[in-house]
Every structure is written in C-alpha cells, then in structure tokens.
C-alpha atoms as a PDB file:
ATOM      1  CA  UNK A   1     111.999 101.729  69.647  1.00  0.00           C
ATOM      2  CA  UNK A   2     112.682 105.683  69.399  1.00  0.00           C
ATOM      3  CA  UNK A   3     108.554 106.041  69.702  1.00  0.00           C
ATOM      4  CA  UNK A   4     108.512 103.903  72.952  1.00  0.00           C
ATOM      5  CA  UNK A   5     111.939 105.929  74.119  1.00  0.00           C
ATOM      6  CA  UNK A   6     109.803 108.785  73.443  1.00  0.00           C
ATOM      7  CA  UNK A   7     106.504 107.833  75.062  1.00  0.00           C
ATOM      8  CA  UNK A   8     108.618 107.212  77.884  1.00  0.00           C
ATOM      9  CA  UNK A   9     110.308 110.606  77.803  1.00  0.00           C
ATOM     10  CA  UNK A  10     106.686 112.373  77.399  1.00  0.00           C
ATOM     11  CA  UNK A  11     105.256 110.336  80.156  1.00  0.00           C
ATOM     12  CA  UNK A  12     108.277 111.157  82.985  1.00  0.00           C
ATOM     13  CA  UNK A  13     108.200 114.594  82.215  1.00  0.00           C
ATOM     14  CA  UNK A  14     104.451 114.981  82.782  1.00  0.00           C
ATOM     15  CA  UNK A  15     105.053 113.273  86.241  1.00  0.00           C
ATOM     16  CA  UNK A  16     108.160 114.778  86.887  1.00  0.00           C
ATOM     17  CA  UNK A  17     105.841 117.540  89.180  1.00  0.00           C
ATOM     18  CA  UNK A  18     104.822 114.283  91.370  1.00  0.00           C
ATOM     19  CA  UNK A  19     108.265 112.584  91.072  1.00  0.00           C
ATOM     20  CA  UNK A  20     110.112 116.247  92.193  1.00  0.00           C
ATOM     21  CA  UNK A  21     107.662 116.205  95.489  1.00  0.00           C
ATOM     22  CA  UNK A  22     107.212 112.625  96.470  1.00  0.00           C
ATOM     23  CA  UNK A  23     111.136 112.326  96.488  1.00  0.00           C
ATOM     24  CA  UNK A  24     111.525 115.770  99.121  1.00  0.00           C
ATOM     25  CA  UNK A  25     107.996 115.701 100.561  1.00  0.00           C
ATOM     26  CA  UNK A  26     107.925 111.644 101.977  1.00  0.00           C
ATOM     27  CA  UNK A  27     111.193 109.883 100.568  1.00  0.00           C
ATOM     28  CA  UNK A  28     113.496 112.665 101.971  1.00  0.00           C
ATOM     29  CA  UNK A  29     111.495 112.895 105.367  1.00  0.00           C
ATOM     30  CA  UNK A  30     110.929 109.261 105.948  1.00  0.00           C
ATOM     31  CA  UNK A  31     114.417 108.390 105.894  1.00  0.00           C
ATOM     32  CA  UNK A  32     115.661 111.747 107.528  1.00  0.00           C
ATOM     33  CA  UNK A  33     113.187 110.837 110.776  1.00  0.00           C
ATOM     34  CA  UNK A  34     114.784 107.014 110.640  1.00  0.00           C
ATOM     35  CA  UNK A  35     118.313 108.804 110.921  1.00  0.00           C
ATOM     36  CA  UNK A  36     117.035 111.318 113.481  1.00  0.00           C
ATOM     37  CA  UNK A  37     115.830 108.371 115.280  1.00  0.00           C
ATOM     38  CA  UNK A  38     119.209 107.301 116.019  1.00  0.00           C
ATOM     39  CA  UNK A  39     120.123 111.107 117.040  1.00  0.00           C
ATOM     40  CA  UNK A  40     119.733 112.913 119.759  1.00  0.00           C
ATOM     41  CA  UNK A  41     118.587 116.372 118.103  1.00  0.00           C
ATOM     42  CA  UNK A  42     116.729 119.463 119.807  1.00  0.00           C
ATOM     43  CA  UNK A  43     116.317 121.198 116.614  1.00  0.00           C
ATOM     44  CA  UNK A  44     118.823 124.042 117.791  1.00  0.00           C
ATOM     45  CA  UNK A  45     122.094 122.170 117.783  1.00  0.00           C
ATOM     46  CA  UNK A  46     123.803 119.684 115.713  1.00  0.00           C
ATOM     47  CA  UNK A  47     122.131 115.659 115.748  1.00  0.00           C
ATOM     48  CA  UNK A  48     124.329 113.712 118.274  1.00  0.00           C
ATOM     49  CA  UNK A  49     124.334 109.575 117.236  1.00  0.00           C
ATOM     50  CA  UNK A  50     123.135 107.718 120.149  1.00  0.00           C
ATOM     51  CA  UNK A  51     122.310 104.335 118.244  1.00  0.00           C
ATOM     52  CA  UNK A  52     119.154 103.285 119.819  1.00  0.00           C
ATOM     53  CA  UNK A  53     119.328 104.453 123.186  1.00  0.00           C
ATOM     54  CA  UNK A  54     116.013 106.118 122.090  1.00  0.00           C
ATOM     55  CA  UNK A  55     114.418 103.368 121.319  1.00  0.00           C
ATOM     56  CA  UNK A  56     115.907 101.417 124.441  1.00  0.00           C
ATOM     57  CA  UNK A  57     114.407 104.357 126.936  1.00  0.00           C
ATOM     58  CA  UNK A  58     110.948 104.286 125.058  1.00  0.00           C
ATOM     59  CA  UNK A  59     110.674 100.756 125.484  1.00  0.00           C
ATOM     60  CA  UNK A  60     112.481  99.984 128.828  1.00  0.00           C
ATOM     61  CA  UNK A  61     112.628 103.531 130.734  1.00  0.00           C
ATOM     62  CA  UNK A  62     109.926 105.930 129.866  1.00  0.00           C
ATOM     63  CA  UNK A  63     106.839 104.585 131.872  1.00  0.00           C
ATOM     64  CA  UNK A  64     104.613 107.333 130.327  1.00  0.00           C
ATOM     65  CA  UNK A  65     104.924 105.746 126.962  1.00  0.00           C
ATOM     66  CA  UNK A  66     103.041 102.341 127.902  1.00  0.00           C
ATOM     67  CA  UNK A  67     100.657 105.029 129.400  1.00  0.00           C
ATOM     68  CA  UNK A  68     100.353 106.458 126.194  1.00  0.00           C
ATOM     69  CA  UNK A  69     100.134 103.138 124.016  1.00  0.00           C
ATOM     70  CA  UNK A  70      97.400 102.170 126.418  1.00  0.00           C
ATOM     71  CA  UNK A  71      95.373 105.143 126.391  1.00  0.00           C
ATOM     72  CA  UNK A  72      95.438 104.354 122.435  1.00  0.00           C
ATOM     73  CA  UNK A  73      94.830 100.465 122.572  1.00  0.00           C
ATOM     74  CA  UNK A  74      92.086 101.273 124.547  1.00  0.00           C
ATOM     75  CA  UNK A  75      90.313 103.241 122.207  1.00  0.00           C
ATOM     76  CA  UNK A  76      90.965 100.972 119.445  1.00  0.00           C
ATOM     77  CA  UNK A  77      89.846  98.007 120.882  1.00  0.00           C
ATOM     78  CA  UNK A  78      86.820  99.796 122.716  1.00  0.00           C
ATOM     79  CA  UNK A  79      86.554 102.945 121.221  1.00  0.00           C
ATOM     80  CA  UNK A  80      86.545 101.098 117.607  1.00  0.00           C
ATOM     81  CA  UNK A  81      85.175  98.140 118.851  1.00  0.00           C
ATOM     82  CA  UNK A  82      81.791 100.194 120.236  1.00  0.00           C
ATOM     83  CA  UNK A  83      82.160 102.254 117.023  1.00  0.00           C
ATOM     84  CA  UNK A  84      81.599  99.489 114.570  1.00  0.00           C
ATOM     85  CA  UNK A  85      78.778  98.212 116.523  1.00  0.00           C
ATOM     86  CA  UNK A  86      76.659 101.070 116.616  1.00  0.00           C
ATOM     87  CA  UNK A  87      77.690 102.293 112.873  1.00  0.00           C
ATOM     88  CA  UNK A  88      76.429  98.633 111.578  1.00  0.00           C
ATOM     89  CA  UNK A  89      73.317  98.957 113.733  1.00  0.00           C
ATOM     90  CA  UNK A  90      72.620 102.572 112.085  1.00  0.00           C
ATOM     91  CA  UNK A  91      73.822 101.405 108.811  1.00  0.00           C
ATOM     92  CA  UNK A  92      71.238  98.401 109.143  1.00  0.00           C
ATOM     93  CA  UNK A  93      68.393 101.019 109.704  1.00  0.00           C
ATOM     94  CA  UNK A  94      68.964 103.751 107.171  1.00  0.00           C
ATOM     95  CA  UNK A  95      68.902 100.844 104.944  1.00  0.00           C
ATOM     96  CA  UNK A  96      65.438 100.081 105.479  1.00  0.00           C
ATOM     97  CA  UNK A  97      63.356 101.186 102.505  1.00  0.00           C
ATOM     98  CA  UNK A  98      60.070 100.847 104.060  1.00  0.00           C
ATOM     99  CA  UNK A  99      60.417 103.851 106.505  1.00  0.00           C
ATOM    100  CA  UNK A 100      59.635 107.067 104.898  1.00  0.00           C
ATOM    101  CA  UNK A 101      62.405 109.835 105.981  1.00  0.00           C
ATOM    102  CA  UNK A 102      65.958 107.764 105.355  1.00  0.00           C
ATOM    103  CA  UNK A 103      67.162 109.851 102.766  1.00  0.00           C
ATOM    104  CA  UNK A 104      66.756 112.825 105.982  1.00  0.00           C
ATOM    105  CA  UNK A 105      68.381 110.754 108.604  1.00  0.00           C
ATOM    106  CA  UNK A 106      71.486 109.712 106.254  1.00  0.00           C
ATOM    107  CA  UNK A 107      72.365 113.535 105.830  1.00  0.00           C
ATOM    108  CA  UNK A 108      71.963 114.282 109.798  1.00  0.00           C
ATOM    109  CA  UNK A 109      74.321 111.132 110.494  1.00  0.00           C
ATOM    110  CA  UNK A 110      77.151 111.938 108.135  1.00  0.00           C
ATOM    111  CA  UNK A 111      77.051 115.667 108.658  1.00  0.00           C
ATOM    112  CA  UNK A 112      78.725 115.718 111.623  1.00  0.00           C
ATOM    113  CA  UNK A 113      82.209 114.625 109.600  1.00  0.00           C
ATOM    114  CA  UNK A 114      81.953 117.399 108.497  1.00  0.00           C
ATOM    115  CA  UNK A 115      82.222 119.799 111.132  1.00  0.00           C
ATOM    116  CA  UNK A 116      86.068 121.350 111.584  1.00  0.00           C
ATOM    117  CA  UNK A 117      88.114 120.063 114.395  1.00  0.00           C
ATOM    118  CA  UNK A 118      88.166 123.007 116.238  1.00  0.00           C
ATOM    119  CA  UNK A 119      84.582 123.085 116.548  1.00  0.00           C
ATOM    120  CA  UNK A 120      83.951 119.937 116.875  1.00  0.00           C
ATOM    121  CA  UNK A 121      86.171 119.920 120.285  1.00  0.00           C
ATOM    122  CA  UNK A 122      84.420 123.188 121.694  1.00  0.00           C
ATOM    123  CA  UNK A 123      81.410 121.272 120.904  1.00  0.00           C
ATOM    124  CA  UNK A 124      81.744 118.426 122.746  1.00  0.00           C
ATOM    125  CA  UNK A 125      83.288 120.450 125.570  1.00  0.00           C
ATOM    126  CA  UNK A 126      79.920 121.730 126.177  1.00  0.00           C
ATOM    127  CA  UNK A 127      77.785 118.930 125.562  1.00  0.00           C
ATOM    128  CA  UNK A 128      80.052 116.714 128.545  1.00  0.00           C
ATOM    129  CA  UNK A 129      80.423 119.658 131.032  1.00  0.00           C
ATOM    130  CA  UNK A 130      79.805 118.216 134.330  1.00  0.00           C
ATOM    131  CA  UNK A 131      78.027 121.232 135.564  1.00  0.00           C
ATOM    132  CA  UNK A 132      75.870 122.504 133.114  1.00  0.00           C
ATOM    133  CA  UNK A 133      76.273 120.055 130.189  1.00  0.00           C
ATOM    134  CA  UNK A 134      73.660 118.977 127.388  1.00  0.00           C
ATOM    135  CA  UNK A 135      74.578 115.220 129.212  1.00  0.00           C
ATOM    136  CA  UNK A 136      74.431 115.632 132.673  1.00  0.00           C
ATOM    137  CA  UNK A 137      71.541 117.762 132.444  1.00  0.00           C
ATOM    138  CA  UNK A 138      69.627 115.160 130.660  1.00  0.00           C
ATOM    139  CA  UNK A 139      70.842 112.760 133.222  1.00  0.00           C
ATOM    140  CA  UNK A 140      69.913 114.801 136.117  1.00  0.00           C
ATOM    141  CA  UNK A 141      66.295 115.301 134.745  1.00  0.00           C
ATOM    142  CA  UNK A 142      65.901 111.294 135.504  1.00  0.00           C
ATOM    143  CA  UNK A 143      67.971 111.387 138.912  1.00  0.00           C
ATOM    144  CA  UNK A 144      70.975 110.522 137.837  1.00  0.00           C
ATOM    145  CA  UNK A 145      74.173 112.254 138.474  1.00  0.00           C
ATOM    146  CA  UNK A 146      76.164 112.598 135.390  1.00  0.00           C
ATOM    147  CA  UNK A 147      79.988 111.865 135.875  1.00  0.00           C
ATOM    148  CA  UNK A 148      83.008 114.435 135.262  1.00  0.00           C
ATOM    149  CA  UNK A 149      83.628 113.281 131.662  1.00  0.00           C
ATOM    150  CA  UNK A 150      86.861 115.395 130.522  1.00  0.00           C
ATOM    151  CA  UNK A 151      87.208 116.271 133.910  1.00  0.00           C
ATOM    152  CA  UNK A 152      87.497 112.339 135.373  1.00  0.00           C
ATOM    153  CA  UNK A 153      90.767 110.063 134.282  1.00  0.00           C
ATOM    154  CA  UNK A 154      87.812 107.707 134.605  1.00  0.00           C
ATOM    155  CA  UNK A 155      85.191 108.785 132.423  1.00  0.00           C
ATOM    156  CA  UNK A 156      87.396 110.919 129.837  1.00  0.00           C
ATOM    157  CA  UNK A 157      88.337 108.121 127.480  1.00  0.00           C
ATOM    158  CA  UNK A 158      84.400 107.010 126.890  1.00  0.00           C
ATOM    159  CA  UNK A 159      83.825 110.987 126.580  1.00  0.00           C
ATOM    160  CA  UNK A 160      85.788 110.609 123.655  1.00  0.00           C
ATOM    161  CA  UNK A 161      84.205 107.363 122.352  1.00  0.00           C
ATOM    162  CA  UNK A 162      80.845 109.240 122.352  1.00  0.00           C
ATOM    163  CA  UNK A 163      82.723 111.225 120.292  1.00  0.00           C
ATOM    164  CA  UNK A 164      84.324 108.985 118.057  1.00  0.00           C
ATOM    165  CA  UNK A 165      80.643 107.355 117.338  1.00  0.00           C
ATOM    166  CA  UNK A 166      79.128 110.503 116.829  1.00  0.00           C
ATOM    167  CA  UNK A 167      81.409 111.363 113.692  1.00  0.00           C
ATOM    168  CA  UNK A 168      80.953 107.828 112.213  1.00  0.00           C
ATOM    169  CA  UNK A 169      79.385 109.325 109.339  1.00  0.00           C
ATOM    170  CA  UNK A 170      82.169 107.787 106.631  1.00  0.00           C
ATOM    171  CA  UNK A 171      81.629 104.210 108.507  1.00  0.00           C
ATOM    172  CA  UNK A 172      78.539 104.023 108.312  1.00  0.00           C
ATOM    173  CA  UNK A 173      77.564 105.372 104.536  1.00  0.00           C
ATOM    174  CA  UNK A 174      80.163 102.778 103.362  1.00  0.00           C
ATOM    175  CA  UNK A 175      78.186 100.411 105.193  1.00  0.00           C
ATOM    176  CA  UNK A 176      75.395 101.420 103.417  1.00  0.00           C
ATOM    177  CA  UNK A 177      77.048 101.032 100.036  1.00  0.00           C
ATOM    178  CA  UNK A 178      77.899  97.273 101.331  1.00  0.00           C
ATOM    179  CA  UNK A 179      74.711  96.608 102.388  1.00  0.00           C
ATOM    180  CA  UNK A 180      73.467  97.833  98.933  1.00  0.00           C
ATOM    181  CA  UNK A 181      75.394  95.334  97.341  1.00  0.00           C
ATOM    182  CA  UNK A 182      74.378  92.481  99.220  1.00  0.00           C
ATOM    183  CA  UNK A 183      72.085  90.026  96.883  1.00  0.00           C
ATOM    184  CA  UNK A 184      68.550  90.207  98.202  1.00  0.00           C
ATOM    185  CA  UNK A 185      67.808  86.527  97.013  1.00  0.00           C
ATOM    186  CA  UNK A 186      69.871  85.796 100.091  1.00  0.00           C
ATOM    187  CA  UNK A 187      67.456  87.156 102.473  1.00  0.00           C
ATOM    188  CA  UNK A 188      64.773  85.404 100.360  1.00  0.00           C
ATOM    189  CA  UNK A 189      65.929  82.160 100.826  1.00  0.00           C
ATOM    190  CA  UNK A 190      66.133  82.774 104.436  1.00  0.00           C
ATOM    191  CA  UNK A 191      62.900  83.535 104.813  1.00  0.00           C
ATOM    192  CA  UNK A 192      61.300  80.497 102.791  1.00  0.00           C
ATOM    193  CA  UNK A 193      63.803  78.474 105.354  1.00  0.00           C
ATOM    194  CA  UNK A 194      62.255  80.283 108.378  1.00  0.00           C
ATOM    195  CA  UNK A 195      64.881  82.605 109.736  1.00  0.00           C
ATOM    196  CA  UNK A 196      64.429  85.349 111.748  1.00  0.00           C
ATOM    197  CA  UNK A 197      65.995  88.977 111.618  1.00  0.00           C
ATOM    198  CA  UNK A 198      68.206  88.110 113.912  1.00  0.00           C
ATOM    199  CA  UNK A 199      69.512  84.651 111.893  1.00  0.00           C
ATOM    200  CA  UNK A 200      69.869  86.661 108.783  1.00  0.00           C
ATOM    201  CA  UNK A 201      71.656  89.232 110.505  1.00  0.00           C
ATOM    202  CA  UNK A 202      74.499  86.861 111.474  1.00  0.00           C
ATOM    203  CA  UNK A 203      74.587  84.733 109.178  1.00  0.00           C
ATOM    204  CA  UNK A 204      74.013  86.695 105.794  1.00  0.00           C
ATOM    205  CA  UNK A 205      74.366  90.613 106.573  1.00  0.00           C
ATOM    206  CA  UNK A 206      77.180  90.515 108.757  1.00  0.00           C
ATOM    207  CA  UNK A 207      79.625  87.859 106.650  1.00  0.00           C
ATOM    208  CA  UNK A 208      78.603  89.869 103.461  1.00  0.00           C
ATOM    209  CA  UNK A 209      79.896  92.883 105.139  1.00  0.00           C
ATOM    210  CA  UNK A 210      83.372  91.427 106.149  1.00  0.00           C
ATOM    211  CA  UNK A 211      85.335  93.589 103.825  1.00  0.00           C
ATOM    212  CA  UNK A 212      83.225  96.835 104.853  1.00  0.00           C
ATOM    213  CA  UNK A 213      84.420  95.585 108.283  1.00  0.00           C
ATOM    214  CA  UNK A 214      87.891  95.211 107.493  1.00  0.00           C
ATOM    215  CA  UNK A 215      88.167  98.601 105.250  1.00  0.00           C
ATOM    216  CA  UNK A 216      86.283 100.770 107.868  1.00  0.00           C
ATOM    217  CA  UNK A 217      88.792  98.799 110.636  1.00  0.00           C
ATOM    218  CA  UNK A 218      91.782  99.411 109.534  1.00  0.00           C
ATOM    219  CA  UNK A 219      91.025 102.928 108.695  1.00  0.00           C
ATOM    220  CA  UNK A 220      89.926 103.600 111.655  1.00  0.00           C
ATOM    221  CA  UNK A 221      92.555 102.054 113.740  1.00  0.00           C
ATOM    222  CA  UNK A 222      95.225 104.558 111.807  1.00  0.00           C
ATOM    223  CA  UNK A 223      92.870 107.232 112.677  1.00  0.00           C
ATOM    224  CA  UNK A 224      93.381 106.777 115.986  1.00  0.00           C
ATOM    225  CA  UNK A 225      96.977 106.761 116.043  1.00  0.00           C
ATOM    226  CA  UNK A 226      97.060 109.383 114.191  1.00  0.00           C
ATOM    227  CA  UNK A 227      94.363 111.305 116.656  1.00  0.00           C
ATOM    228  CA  UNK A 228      96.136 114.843 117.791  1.00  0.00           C
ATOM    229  CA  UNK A 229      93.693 117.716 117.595  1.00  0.00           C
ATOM    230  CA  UNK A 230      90.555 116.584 119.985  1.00  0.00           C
ATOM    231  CA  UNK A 231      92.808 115.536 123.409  1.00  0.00           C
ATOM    232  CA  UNK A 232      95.055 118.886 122.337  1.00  0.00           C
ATOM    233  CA  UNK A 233      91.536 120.996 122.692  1.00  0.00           C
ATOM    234  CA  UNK A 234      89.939 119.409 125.117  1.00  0.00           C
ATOM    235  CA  UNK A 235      92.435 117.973 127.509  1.00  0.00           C
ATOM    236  CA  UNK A 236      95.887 118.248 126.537  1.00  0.00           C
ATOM    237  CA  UNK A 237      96.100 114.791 127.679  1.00  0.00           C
ATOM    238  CA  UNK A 238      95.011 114.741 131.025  1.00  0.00           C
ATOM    239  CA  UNK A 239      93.269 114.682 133.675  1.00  0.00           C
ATOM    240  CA  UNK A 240      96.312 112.582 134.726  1.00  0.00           C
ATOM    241  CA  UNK A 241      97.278 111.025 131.330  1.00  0.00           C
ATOM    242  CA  UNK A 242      93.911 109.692 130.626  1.00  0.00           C
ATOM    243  CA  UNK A 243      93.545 110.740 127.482  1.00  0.00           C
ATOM    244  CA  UNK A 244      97.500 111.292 126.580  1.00  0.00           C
ATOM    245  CA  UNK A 245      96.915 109.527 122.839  1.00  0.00           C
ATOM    246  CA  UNK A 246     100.407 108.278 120.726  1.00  0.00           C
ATOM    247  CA  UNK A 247     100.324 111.624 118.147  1.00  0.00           C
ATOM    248  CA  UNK A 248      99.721 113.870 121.152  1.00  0.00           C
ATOM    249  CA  UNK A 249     102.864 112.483 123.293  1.00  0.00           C
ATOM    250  CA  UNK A 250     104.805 112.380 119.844  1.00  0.00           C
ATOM    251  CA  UNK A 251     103.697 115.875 119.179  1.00  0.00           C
ATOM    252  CA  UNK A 252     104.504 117.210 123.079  1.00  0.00           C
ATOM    253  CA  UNK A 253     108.218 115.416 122.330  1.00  0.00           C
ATOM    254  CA  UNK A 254     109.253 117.090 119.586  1.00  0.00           C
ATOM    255  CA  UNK A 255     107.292 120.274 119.895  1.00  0.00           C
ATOM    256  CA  UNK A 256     107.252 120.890 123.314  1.00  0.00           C
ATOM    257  CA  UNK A 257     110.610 119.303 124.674  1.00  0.00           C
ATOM    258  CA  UNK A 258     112.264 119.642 121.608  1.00  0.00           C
ATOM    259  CA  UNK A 259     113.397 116.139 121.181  1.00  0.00           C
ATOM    260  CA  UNK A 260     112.989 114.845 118.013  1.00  0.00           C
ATOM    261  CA  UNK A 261     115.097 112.039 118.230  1.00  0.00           C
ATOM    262  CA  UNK A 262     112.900 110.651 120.679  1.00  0.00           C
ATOM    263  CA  UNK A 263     109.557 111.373 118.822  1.00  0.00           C
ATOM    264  CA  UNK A 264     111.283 110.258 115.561  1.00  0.00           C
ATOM    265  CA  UNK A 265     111.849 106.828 117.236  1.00  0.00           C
ATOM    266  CA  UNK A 266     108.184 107.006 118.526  1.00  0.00           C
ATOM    267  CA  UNK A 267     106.965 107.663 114.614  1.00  0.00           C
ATOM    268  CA  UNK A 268     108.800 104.409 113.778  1.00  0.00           C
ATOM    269  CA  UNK A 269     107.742 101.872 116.581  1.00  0.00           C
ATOM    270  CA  UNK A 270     103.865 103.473 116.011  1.00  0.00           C
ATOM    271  CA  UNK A 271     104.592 102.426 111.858  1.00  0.00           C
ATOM    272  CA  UNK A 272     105.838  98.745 113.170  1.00  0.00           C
ATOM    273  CA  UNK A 273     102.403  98.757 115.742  1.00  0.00           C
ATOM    274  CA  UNK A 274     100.260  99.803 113.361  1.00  0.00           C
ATOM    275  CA  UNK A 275     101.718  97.561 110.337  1.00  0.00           C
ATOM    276  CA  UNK A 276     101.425  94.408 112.787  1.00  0.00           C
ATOM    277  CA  UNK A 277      98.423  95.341 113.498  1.00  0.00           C
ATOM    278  CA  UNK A 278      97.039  95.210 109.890  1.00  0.00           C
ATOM    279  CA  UNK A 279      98.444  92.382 109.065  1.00  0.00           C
ATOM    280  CA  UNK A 280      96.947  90.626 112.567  1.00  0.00           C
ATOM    281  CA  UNK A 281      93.360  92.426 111.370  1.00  0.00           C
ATOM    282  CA  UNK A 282      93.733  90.937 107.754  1.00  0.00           C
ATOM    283  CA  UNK A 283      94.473  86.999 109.363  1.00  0.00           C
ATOM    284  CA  UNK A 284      91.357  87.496 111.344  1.00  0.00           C
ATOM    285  CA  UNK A 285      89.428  88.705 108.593  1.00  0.00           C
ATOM    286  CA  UNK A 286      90.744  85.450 106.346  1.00  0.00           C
ATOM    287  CA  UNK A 287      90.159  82.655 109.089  1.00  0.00           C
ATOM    288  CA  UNK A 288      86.846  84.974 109.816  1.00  0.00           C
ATOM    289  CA  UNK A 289      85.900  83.731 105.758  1.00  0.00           C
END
C-alpha cells in the first residue's frame, strides 16, 4: 500500500507542471469567459451582471451576427464541401503508382500548409487582384473578364474557397494514408465482377474512406470557426460583411469595441454550434455505414 501511495506521489509530482497550467491556462479561462458571459465588461471597469441579455441581443437583436454565422455556414457547407471533393480527387491520383513523378507532386500539394499566414494572405491578395491578378489575367488571355474577388461581396467568399483548397495539403496526405490502407483484394474482386473505375470508386474507395471523411470533416469544420487571420489581412470582413467569419466578429467585439461580455457569450454559443454540429456529422457518418 505505502509503494502504490508512493507511485502515486512520484507520478503527480512529475505532472504537477501540466496540472499547475491546465488548471490557470483552460480551467481558469473557460469558466472566467462563462461568467464574463453573463457580464457586461469593457476590460477598463468593473464586470456589471446582466444575466443573459447578451445572449438575448446576439440571438434576437444583433442582425450582423446571423450575417456572421452565415458567412461561416457557408464556407463549411461549400467551402468544406468543395474542399473534400477536390482533396479526394487529388488524393485518388497521387495514389496512383503507375505514374512516374508522385512522390514530386505530393511535396508541391502539401507545401503550401506550410507557408505562414501572413504570407499566405499577401499571396493570395495578388493572385485574385482584379486588375492585374495571376487569375484574371489568365482569364482575360481566353476573353473572359475575371470578377472582383476580395473586392465583390459576391465573389469574395469563393476567393477564399480557392484558398481553402489550395492549403488542403493535411486533407489530402491523410487521404493518402487511408487509401493506403484500403485492401487491394477489394479492387480485385471488382474487377473479376466487371466494375468500372467509377463503380469501385463509390462503392469500395469512398465507403473505405468514411472515417478519413469524418476526421478531415470535423477538423476542418473547427478550422473554420476558428478562421481569424486570412479575412483580418485581406478584408477585414468586408466588402460589406461578405467575408465577416465568427472568430473575426468575436475578435472585432472584444478587441475592437471592448466588449467582452458580448464576445464571451459569442465563444459559448460557437462551442454549442460547433458541438451539435459534431455530433450531427458523427449520426451521418453512422447511418452513412
């Protein structure tokens, strides 16, 4: 008993380092934004208890907001949807061991993840300049006129879609490590029945790949909510609150109005959103079985 006291003793001390910073560094913070949720609190003066007026004026007063949630639904289910298209497409082709060159082609698709933010945003700005862009002048060279991009409420959202798929590096070498894994006696069978690419595609690759799908899915989704520093570059959230994303409002209401009562209440209905949503993407994926 004193040696399994002891073990015990031993082991808590050697964790104490992770215990001491998990308790002030996301037990302390989580519970101190659910109290400043029910505060109103500029960070100057003393929190004022308001209940859940915030909550009431983000959900019945402040029309921006359901601009803001669906600027963000948008890009998950478009922006993700597009995404996990294209990324299984790619993945489906770099897994082709017949074509010399794949081993090349993986690296160029997975090194733009990692290319900084910051860059990454200047970047873009000047490949979807409507003037003198990479984009439109490729477009122009065929007779078509390239739209605004950044620059249109319209066209800024896909802008950052083409953006989105173009750093799908982590998607799509995890669909490569799924696709690795999927028993080639499968597609052998197939074959001796007399399906096509197409059949096996559906009906082998794409259910073997259902908990790539769901991984890369809900990852991605929280990625998106959690998307700040692209629309702070490029847009700031306009032209016109096109591309005002959830963490960019939340960020401009406690920042930049200094209300972070308000954008503590706006952390906790995104945590409810995005654990409904999980739980909605998980029933999917089990009736999808």
């Amino acid at each position: 008993m004193n040696t399994e006291r002891r073990n015990l003793r031993n082991g808590l001390l050697f964790i104490s380092p992770w215990i001491i910073g998990f308790l002030f560094f996301t037990i302390y913070p989580l519970f101190s934004s659910l109290y400043y949720s029910l505060t109103k609190y500029n960070l100057i003066t003393e929190p004022e208890f308001v209940g859940l007026q915030n909550y009431r004026e983000l959900l019945f007063v402040d029309d921006v907001f359901f601009t803001v949630l669906g600027n963000t639904m948008y890009m998950i289910f478009v922006g993700l949807t597009l995404t996990t298209i294209v990324t299984i497409f790619i993945a489906i082709l770099l897994n082709t061991k017949d074509i010399k060159g794949m081993s090349f082609f993986r690296v160029v698709f997975f090194i733009p993840t990692l290319v900084p933010f910051v860059v990454l945003a200047i970047l873009w700005i000047w490949i979807l300049q409507p003037d003198s862009g990479v984009v439109n002048s490729v477009l122009g060279l065929i007779g078509i006129e390239g739209p605004g991009w950044f620059a249109s409420p319209k066209w800024a959202k896909p802008g950052f879609i083409l953006m989105m798929i173009w750093m799908s590096g982590n998607m799509i070498l995890i669909y490569l490590a799924a696709l690795g894994d999927i028993p080639k006696t499968l597609y052998e069978a197939a074959s001796i029945d007399g399906a096509n690419v197409l059949q096996k595609v559906f009906h082998i690759t794409l259910p073997m790949l259902r908990p790539a799908i769901l991984f890369n899915g809900i990852t991605g989704m929280i990625a998106i909510f959690q998307s700040f520093a692209e629309a702070f570059i490029i847009t700031n959230g306009g032209p016109d609150n096109a591309t005002l994303f959830y963490s960019l409002y939340l960020y401009k209401n406690a920042f930049q109005y200094f209300n972070m009562g308000y954008a503590s209440a706006m952390a906790w209905i995104l945590l409810i959103i995005a654990l409904t949503m999980t739980l909605i993407f998980f029933r999917l994926s089990k009736r999808w079985e």
